[in-house]
C-alpha atoms as a PDB file:
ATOM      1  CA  UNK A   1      -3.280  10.926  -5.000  1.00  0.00           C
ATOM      2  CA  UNK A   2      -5.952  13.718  -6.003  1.00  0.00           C
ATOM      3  CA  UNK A   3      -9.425  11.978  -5.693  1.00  0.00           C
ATOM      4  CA  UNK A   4      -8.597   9.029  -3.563  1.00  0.00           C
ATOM      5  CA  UNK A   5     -10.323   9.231  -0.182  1.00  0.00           C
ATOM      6  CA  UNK A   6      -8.068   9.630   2.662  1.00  0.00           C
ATOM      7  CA  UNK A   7      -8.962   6.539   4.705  1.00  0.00           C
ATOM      8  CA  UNK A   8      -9.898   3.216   3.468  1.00  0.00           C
ATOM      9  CA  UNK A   9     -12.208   0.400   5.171  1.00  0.00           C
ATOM     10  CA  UNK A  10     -10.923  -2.754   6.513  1.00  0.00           C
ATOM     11  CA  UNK A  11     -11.844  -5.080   3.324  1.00  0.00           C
ATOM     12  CA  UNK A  12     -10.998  -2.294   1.039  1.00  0.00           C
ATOM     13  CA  UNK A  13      -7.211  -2.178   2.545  1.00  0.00           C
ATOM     14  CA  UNK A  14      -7.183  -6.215   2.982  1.00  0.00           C
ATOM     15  CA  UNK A  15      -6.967  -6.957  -0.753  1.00  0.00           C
ATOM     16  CA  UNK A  16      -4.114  -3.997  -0.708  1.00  0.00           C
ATOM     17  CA  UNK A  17      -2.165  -5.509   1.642  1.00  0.00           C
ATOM     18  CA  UNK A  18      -2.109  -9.038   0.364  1.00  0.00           C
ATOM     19  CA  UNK A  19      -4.217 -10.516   3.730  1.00  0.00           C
ATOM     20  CA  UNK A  20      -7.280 -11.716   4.400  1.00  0.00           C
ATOM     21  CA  UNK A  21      -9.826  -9.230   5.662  1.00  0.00           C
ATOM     22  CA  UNK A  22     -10.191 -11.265   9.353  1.00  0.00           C
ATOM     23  CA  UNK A  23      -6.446 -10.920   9.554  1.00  0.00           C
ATOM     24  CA  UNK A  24      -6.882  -7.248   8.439  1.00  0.00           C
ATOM     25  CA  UNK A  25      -9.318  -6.881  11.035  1.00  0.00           C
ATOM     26  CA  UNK A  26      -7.147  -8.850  13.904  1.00  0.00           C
ATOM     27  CA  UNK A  27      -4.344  -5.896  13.114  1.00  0.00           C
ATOM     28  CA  UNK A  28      -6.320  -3.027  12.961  1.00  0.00           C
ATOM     29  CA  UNK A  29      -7.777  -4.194  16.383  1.00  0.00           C
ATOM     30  CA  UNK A  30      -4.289  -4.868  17.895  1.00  0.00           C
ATOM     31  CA  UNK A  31      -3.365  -1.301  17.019  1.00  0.00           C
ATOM     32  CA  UNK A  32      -6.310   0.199  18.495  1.00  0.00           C
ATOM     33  CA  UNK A  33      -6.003  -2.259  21.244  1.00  0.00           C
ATOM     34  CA  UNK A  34      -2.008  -1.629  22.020  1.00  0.00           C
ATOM     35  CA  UNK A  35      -2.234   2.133  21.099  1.00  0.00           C
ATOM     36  CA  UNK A  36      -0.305   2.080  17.979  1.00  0.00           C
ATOM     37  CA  UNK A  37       2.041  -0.058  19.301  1.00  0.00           C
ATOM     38  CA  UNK A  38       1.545  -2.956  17.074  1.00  0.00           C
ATOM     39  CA  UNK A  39      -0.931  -3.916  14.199  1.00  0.00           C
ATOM     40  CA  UNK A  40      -2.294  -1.796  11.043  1.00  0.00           C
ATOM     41  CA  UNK A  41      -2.855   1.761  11.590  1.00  0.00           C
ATOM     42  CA  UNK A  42      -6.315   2.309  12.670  1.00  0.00           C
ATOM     43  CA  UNK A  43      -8.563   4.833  13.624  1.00  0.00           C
ATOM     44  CA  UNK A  44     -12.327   3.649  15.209  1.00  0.00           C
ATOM     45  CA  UNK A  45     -14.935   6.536  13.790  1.00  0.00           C
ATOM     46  CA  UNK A  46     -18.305   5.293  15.741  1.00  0.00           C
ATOM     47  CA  UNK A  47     -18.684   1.784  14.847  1.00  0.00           C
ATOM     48  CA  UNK A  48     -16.323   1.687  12.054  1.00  0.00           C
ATOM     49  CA  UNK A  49     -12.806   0.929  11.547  1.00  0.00           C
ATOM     50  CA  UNK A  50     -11.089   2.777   8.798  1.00  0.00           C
ATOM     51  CA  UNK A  51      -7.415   2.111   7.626  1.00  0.00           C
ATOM     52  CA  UNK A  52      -5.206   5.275   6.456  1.00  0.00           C
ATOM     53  CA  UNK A  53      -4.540   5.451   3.026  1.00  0.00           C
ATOM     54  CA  UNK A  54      -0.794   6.819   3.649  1.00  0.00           C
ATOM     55  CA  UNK A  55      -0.355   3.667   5.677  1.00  0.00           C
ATOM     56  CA  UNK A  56      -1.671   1.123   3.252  1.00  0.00           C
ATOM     57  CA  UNK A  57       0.855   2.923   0.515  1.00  0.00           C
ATOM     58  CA  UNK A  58       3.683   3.056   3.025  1.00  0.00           C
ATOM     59  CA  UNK A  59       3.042  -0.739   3.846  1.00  0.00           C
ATOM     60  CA  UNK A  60       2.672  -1.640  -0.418  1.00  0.00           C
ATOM     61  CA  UNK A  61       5.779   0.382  -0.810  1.00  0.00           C
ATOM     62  CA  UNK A  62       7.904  -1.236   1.892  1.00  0.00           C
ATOM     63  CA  UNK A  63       6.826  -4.776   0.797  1.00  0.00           C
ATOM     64  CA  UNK A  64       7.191  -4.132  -2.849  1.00  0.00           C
ATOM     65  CA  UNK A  65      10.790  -3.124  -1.964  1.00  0.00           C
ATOM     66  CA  UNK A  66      12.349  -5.557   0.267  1.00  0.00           C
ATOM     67  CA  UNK A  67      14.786  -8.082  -0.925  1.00  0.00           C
ATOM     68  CA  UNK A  68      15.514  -5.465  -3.604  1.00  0.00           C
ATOM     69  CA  UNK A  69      18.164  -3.786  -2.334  1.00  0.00           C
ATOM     70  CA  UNK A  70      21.017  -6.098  -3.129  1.00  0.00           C
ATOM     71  CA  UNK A  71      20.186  -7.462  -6.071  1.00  0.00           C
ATOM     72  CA  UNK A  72      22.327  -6.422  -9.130  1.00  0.00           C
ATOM     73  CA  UNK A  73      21.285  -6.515 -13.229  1.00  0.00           C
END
């Protein structure tokens, strides 16, 4: 969305995502740690650890959505 910044810190995404920052910061860490293999897309810039907006929406969306699609009105 126009205005939003692009990447996100850990205890902004947390509250996003429905964790707890620590666990927040546990996945962020295993992705760095595994190379992207595992864990909440990460990047380290210096000392910090930001989370990508695109992947906090992608996760919201995907959460938001499952057990939906068999339902009926």
């Amino acid at each position: 969305m126009k205005g939003e910044r692009a990447f996100l810190r850990v205890r902004e995404a947390a509250p996003m995502l429905g964790i707890s920052v620590s666990a927040a910061y546990g996945l962020a860490n295993a992705w760095l740690d595994t190379g992207g293999q595992t864990g909440l897309p990460a990047v380290r810039l210096g000392r910090s650890i930001l989370i990508p907006r695109a992947a906090v929406d992608r996760l919201a969306a995907v959460g938001s959505a499952v057990g939906t699609e068999n339902r009926t009105a």
